[in-house]
Protein backbone atom coordinates (compact mmCIF):
# COMPACT_ATOMS: atom_id res chain seq x y z
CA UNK A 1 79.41 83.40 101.46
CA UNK A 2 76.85 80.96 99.70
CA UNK A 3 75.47 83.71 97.56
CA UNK A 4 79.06 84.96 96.75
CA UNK A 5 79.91 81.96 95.42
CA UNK A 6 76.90 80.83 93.88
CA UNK A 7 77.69 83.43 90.94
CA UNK A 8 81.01 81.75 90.08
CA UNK A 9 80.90 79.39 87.73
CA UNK A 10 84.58 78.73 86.54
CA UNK A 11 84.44 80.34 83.37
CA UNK A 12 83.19 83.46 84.49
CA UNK A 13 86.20 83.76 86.92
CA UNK A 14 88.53 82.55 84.95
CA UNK A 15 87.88 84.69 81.52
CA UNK A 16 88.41 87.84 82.34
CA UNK A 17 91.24 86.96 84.75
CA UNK A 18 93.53 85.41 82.08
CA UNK A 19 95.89 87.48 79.41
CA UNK A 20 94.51 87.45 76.12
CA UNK A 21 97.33 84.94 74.80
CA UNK A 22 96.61 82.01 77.50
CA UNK A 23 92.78 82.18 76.30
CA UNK A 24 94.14 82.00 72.60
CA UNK A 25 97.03 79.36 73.34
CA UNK A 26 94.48 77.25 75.31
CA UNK A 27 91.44 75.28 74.34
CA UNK A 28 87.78 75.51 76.37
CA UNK A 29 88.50 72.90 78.39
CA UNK A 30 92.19 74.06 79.52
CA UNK A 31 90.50 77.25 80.17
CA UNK A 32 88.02 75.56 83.24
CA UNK A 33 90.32 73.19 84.07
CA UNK A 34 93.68 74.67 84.57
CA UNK A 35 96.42 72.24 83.68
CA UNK A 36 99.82 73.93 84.88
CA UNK A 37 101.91 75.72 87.09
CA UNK A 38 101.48 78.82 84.90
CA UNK A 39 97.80 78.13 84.19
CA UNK A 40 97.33 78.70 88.16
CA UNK A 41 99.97 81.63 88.45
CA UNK A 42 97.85 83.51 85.91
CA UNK A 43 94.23 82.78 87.83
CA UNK A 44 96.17 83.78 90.83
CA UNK A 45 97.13 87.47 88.80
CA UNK A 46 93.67 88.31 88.68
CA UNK A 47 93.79 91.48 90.04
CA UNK A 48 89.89 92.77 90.64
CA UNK A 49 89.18 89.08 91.86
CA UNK A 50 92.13 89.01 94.36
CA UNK A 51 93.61 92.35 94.93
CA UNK A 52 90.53 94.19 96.58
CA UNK A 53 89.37 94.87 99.83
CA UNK A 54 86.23 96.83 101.41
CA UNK A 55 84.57 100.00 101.78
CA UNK A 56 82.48 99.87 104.60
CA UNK A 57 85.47 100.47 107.38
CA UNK A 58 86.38 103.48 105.75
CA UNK A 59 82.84 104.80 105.07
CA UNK A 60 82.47 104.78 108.77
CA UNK A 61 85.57 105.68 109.82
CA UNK A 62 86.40 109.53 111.45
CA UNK A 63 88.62 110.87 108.82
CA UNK A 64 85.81 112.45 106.26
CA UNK A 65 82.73 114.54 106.93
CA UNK A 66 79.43 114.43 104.52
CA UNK A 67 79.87 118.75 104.02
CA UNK A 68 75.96 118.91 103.78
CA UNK A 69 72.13 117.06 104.09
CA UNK A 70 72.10 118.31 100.31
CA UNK A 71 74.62 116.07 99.52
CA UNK A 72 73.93 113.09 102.20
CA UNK A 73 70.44 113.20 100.48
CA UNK A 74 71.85 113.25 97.05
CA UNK A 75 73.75 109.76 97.96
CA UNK A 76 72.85 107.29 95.30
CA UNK A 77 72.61 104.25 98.07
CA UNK A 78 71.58 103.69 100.88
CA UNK A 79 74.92 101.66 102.09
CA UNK A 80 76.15 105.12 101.46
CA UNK A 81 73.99 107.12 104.14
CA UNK A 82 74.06 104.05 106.40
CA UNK A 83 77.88 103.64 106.78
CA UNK A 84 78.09 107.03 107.48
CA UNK A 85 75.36 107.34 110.44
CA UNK A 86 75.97 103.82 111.55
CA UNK A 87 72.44 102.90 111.50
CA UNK A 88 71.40 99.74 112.59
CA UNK A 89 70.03 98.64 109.11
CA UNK A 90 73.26 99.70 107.40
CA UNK A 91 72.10 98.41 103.75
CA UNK A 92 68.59 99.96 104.12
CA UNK A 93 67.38 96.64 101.74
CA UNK A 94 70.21 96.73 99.26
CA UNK A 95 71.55 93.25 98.12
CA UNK A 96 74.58 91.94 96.57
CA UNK A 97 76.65 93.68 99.29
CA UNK A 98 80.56 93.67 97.55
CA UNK A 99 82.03 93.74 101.10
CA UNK A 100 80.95 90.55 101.91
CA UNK A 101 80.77 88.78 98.23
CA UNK A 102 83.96 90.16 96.88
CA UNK A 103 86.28 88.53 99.68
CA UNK A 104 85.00 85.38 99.54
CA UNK A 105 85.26 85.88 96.17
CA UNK A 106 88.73 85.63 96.69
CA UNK A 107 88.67 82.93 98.72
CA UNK A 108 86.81 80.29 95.60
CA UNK A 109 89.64 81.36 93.76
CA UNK A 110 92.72 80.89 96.24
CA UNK A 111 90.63 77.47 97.32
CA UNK A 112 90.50 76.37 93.93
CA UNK A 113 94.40 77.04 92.89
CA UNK A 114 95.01 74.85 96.76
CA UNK A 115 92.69 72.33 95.32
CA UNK A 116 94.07 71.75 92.30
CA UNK A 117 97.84 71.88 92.44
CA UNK A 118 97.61 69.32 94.18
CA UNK A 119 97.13 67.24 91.25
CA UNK A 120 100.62 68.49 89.63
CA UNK A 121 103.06 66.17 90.45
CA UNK A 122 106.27 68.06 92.48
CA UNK A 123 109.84 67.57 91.04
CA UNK A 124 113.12 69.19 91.41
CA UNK A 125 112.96 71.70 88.58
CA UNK A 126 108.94 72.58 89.74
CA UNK A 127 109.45 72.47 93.48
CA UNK A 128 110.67 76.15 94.29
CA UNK A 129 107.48 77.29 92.33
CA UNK A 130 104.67 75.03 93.29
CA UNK A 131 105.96 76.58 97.13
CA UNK A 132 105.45 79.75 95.82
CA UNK A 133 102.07 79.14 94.26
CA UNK A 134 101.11 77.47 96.88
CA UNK A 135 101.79 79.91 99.54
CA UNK A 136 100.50 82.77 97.30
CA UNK A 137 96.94 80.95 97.39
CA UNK A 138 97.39 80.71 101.13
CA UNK A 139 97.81 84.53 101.47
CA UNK A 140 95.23 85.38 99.74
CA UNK A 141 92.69 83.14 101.24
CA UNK A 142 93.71 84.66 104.61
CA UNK A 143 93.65 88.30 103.23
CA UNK A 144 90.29 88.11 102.14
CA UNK A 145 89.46 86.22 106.23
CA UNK A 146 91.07 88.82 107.54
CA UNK A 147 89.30 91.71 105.73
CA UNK A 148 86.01 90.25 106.12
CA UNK A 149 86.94 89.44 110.22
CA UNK A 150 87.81 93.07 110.80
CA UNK A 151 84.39 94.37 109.52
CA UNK A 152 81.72 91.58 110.19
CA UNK A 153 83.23 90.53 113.30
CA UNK A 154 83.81 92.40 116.92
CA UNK A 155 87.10 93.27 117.47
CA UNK A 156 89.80 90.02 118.33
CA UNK A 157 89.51 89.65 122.37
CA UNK A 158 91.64 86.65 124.01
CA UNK A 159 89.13 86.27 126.84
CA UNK A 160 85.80 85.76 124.49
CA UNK A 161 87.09 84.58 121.28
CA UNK A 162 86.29 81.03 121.91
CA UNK A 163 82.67 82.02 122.05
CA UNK A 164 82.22 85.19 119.58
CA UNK A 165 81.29 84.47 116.26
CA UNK A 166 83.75 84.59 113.77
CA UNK A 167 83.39 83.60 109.83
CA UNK A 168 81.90 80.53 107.58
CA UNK A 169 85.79 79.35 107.10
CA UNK A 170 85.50 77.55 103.84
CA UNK A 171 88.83 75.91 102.76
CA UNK A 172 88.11 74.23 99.50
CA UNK A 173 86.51 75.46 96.43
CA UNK A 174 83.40 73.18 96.40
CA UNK A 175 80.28 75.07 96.87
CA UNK A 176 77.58 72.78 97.37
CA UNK A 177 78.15 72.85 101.49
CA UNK A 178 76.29 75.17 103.41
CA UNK A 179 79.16 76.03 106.18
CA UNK A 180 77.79 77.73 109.21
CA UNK A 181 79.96 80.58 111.48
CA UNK A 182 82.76 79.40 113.38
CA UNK A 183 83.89 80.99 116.40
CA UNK A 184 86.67 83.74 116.12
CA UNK A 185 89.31 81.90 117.48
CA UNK A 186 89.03 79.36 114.61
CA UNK A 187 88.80 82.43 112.19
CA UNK A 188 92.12 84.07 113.36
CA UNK A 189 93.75 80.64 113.97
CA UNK A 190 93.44 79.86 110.20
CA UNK A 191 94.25 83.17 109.54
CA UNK A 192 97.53 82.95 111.64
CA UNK A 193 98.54 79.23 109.87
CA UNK A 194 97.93 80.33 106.92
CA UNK A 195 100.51 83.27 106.66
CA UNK A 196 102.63 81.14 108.90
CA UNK A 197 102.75 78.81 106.05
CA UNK A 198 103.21 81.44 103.33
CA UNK A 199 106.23 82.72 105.38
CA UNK A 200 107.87 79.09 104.81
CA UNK A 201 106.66 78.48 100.93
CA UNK A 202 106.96 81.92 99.45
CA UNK A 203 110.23 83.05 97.60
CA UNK A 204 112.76 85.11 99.96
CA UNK A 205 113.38 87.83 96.80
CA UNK A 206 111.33 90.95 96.70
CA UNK A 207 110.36 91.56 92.84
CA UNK A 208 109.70 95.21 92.80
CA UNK A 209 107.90 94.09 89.32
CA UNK A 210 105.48 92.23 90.65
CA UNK A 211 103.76 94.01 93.66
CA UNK A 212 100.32 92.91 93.28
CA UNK A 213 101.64 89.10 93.87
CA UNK A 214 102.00 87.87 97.54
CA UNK A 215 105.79 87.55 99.28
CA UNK A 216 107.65 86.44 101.85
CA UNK A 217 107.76 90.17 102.82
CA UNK A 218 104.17 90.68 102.35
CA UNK A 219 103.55 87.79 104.20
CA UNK A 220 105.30 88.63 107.35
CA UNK A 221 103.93 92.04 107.05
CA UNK A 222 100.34 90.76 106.99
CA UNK A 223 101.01 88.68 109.52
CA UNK A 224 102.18 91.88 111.44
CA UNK A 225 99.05 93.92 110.77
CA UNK A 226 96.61 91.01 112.14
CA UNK A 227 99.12 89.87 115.50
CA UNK A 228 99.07 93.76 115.94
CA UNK A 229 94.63 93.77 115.55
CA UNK A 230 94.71 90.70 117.69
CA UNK A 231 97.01 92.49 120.41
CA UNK A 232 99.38 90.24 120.43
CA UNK A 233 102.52 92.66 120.52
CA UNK A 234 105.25 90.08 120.69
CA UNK A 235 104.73 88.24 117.28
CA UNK A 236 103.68 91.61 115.80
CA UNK A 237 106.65 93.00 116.31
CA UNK A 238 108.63 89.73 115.62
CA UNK A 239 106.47 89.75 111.98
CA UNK A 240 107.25 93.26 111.19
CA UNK A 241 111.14 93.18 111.78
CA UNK A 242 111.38 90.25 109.79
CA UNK A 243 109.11 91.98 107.11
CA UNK A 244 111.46 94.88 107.28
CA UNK A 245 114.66 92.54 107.44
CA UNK A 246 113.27 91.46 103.89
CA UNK A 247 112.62 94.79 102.17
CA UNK A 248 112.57 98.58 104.39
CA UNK A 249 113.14 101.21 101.30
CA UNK A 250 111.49 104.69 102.53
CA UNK A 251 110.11 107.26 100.44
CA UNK A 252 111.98 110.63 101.14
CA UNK A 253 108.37 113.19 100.89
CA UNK A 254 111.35 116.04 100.46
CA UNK A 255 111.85 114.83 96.65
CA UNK A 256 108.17 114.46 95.94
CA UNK A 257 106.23 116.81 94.45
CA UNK A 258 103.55 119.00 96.50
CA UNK A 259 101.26 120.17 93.98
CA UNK A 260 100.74 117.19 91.80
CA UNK A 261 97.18 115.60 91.94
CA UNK A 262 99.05 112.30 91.57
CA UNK A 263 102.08 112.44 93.63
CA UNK A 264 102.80 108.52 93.42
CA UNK A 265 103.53 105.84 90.79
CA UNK A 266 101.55 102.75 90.54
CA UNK A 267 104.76 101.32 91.78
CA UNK A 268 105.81 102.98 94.40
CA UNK A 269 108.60 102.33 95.62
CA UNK A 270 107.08 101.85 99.76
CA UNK A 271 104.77 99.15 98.39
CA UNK A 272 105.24 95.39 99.95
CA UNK A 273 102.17 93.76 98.34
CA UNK A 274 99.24 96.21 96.43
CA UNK A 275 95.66 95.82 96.69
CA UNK A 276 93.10 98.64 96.51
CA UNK A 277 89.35 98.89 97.63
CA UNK A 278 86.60 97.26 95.45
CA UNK A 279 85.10 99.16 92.70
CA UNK A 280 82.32 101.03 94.91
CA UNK A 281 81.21 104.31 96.86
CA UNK A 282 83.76 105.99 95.23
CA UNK A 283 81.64 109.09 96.23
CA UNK A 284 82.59 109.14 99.93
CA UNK A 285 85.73 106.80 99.75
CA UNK A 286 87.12 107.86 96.53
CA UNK A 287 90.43 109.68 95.51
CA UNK A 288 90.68 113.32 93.73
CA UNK A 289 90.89 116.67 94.39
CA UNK A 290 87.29 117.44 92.80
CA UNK A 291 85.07 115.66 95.19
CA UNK A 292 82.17 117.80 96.31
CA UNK A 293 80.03 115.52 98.74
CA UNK A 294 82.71 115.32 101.49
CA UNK A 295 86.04 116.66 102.63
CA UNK A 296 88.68 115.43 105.12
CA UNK A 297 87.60 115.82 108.46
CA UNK A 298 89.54 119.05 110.30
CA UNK A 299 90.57 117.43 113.43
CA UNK A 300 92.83 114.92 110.81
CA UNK A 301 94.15 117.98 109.11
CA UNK A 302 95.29 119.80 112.63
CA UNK A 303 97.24 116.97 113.49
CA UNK A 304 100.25 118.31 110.83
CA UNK A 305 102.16 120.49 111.91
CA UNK A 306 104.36 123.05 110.09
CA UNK A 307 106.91 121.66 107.94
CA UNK A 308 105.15 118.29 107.83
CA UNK A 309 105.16 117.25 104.02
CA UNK A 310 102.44 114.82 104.12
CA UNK A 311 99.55 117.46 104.64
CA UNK A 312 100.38 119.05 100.94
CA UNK A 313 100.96 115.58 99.55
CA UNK A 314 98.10 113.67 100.85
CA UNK A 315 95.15 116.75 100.79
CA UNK A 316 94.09 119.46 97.80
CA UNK A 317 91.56 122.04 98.63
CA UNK A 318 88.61 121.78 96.28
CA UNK A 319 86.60 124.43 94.83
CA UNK A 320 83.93 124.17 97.56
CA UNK A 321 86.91 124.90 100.26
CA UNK A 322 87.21 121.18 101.58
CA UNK A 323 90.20 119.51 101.48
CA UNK A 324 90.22 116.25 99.48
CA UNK A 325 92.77 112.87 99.52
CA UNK A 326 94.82 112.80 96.37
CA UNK A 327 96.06 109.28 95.23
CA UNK A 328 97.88 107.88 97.44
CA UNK A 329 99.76 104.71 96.77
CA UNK A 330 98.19 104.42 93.27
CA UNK A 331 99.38 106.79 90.85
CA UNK A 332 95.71 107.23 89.12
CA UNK A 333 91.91 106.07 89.33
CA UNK A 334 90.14 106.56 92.54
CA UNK A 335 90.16 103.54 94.46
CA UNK A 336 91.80 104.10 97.38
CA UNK A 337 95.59 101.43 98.62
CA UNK A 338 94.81 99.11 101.10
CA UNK A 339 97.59 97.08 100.78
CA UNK A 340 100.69 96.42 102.50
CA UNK A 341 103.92 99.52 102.72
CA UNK A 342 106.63 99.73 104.54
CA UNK A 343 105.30 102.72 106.25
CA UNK A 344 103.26 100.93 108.33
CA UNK A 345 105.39 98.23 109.32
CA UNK A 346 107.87 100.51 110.81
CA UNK A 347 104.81 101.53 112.85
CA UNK A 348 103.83 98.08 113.78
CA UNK A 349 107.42 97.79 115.07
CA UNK A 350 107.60 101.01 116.36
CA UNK A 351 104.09 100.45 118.35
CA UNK A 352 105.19 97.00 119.34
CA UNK A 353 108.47 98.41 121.14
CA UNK A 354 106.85 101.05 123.08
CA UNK A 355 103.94 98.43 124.28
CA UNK A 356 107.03 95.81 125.35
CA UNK A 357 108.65 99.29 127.25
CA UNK A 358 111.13 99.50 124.85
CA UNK A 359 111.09 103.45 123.95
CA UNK A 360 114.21 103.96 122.79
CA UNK A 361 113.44 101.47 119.90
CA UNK A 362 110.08 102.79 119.48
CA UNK A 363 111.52 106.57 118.46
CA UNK A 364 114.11 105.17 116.83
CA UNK A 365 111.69 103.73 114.18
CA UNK A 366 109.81 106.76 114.32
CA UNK A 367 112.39 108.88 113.48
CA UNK A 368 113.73 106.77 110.63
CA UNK A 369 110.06 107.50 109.23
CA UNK A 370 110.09 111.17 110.09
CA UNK A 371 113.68 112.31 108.72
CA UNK A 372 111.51 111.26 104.90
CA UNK A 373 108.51 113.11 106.34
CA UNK A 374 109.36 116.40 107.39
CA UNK A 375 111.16 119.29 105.29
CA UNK A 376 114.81 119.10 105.87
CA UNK A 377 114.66 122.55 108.15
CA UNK A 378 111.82 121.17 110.10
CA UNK A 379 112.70 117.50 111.08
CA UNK A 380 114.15 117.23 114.77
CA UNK A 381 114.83 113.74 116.49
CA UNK A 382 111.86 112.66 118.76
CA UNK A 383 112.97 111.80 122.33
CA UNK A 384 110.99 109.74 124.55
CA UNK A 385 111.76 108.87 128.40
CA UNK A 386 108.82 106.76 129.19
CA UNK A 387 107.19 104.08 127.19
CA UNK A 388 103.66 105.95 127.80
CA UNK A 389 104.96 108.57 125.63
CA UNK A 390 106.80 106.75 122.79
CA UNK A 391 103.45 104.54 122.24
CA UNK A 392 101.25 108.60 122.53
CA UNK A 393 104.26 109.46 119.72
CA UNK A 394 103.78 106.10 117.75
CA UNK A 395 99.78 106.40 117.68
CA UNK A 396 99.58 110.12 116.77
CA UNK A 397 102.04 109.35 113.42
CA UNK A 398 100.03 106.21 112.52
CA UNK A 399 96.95 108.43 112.61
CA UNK A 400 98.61 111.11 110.38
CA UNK A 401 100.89 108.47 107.74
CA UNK A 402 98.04 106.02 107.28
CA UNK A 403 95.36 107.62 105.87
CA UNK A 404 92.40 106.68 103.47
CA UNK A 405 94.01 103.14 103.51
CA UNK A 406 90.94 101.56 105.87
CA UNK A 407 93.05 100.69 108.41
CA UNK A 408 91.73 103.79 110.95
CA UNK A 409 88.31 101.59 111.54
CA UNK A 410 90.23 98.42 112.76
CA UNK A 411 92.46 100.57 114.77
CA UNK A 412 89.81 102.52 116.62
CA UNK A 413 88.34 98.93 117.82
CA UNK A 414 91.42 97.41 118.65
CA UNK A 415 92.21 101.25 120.78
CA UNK A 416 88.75 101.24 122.34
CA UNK A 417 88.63 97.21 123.10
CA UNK A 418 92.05 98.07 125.44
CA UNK A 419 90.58 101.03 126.95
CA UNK A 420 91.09 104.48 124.72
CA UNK A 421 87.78 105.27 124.91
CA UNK A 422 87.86 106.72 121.03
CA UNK A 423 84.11 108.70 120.62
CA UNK A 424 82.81 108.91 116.71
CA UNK A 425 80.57 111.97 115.79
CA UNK A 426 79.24 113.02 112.80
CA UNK A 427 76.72 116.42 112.60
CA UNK A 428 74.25 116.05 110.01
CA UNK A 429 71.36 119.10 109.37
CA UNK A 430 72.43 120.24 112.88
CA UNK A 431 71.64 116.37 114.39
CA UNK A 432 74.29 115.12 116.03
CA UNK A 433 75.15 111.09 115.50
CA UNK A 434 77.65 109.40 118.09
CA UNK A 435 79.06 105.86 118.18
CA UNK A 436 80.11 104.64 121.64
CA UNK A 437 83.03 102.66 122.21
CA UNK A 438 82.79 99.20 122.03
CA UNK A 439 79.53 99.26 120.78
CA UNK A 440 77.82 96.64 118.74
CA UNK A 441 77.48 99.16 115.78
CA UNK A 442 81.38 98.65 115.09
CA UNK A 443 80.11 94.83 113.76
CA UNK A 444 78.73 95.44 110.01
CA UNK A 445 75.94 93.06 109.47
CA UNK A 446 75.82 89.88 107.13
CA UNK A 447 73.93 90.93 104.14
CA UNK A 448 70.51 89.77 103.78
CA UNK A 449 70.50 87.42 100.90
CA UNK A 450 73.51 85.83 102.62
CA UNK A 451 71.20 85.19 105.62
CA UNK A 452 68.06 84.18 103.33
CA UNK A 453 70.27 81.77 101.50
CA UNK A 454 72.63 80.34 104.15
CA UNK A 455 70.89 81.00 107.15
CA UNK A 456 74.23 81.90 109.05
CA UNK A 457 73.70 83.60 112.56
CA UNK A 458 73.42 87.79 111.92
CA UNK A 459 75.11 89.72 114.04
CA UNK A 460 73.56 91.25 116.70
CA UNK A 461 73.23 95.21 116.48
């Protein structure tokens, strides 16, 4: 945290987040000092600064294989090699770790627009967006928590929160206190408030223009997503209704094309709020069909079955005879969605029903999902008598709809905290490499020059 913000003076983040015309409209001064409504709307808009999350969960997670030691060896870092063994010294010495500086990254900037709206004076004609400004900071101070919490934390458990170590929580943009790790329950509790509070001061409209800024929607999805990581399967299916009460448009796979490389538009018409992973490891987390260090691991590509439209949309066989991701939610580059889709709130909700032995409401969901997912000639109506089979239903789908958007990592600790036992293997130069459930190895560690310059606790490993 310290040595994530100790890069950021204000011009630096503030230049190359602005549109050319508010640097050339505005003097110096204006520039490190925002004066407006606007002026914080447009440091809000900065994309790299705010709309990113991590690598490392899906550089561990089970849905790729390394095809060779050729290419493990031919890595260009060690993160690379690390993530993908789970060793115990993940970052084998590297420095300036951007899943760890990058969110809290974030968080100066969302801290700073909190911080200084509040010298704008609120009138009639500002009120409705000073709410929304406000509650846009708020979400994305508790996006970056959250993505941060998932990875450098142990998984969310109700009886040992109070004592597991959660993040340095820093809430306003001055950076000359060294803050030290609260426990999880105070991470998550922020967390929690702070979408709670979004859901109150962001606008009720969806603006299909502007997906990369925060919304009610997106806020009640979010707040979905980390209820449903927390286990808490009453709000997260509360969250995720009222998410889909707000905005539910489905993609119908039958009217997209199967062959393209980039099946989706930047806009696509599924996304709630976008935000992709930083600009790193592209090599083992990347998108494209010409990607000859990995391939999509086979037990993910047996899960489709015949007929199901997301195994040609989602996977390309490259010329080695591995199967790649194409882009998924992004239309172009290779940095892979993480954001929020509609998708996967209909499989919070659907996953929250069957765990509250509602089945009927649970295949209901999944079947409004399906009927876009499955050729026309293939699709017939799941049916589920016991609540033990809608949730088997519900889990298999959200293994086969959400992939390469780094939510499998967080999933697998959530499963394995309540009991699925989920084993990880990879097979490296015939060596085989396991990861236990539950085991301390799921926790990424704080960077080094975090600890050297903050002396927070490390995890343990």
């Amino acid at each position: 945290m310290k040595n994530a913000i100790r890069i950021l003076l204000c011009v630096a983040i503030i230049l190359p987040s602005c549109k050319k015309s508010f640097l050339d409209a505005k003097p110096n001064s204006s520039i490190v000092n925002p004066m407006s409504l606007n002026d914080y709307q447009l440091l809000l808009d900065n994309f790299r600064s705010l709309n990113t999350t991590g690598a490392l969960s899906q550089m561990s997670s089970d849905e790729y294989f390394i095809k060779d030691k050729a290419s493990f060896d031919a890595l260009d870092q060690q993160t690379y090699k690390g993530a993908y063994l789970w060793a115990k010294d993940l970052y084998g010495g590297e420095i300036n770790i951007l899943d760890w500086n990058q969110p809290y990254k974030g968080v100066f900037y969302a801290n700073s627009v909190l911080d200084g709206i509040k010298q704008i004076d609120q009138t009639n004609s500002n009120q409705a967006d000073y709410n929304n400004i406000k509650g846009e900071a708020l979400f994305f101070r508790c996006y970056a928590f959250y993505d941060l919490a998932k990875g450098f934390c142990s998984v969310y458990n109700q009886t040992s929160a109070s004592t597991d170590l959660g993040l340095p929580l820093r809430t306003s943009s001055g950076i000359d206190v060294t803050l030290q790790r609260s426990n999880l329950k105070q991470t998550f509790d922020l967390i929690i408030a702070d979408l709670q509070q979004a859901t109150v001061l962001l606008r009720e409209d969806f603006s299909t223009l502007n997906r990369n800024r925060p919304s009610k929607c997106a806020a009640f999805a979010m707040l979905a997503r980390v209820y449903l990581y927390m286990g808490n399967y009453v709000e997260a299916g509360k969250a995720a209704n009222s998410s889909l009460a707000i905005y539910n448009k489905l993609i119908d796979y039958n009217k997209i094309s199967k062959t393209s490389a980039t099946p989706f538009s930047y806009s696509s018409d599924e996304t709630i709020f976008y935000s992709s992973q930083e600009i790193a490891y592209t090599l083992t987390t990347g998108y494209g069909t010409s990607i000859s260090t990995i391939g999509v691991d086979p037990n993910l590509l047996a899960l489709y079955s015949n007929g199901d439209l997301r195994s040609s949309i989602f996977f390309a066989k490259n010329t080695f005879g591995n199967f790649n991701v194409k882009r998924g939610y992004v239309g172009g580059g290779f940095y892979a969605f993480t954001g929020l889709a509609v998708d996967e709130v209909l499989l919070v909700s659907a996953e929250c029903a069957a765990r509250l032995n509602d089945p009927q409401t649970a295949v209901n969901a999944l079947n409004k999902l399906l009927v876009n997912r499955l050729s026309a000639s293939s699709f017939t109506p799941l049916v589920a008598s016991t609540p033990a089979a809608a949730l088997s239903m519900v889990l298999l789908e959200r293994r086969k709809e959400l992939v390469w958007r780094a939510l499998r990592w967080s999933d697998i600790k959530r499963l394995n905290r309540d009991g699925a036992n989920i084993i990880l293997q990879r097979i490296l130069n015939g060596v085989t490499y396991t990861l236990s459930p539950n085991s301390p190895l799921y926790t990424f560690p704080i960077p080094s020059d975090e600890i050297a310059l903050s002396g927070i606790e490390q995890n343990n490993r």
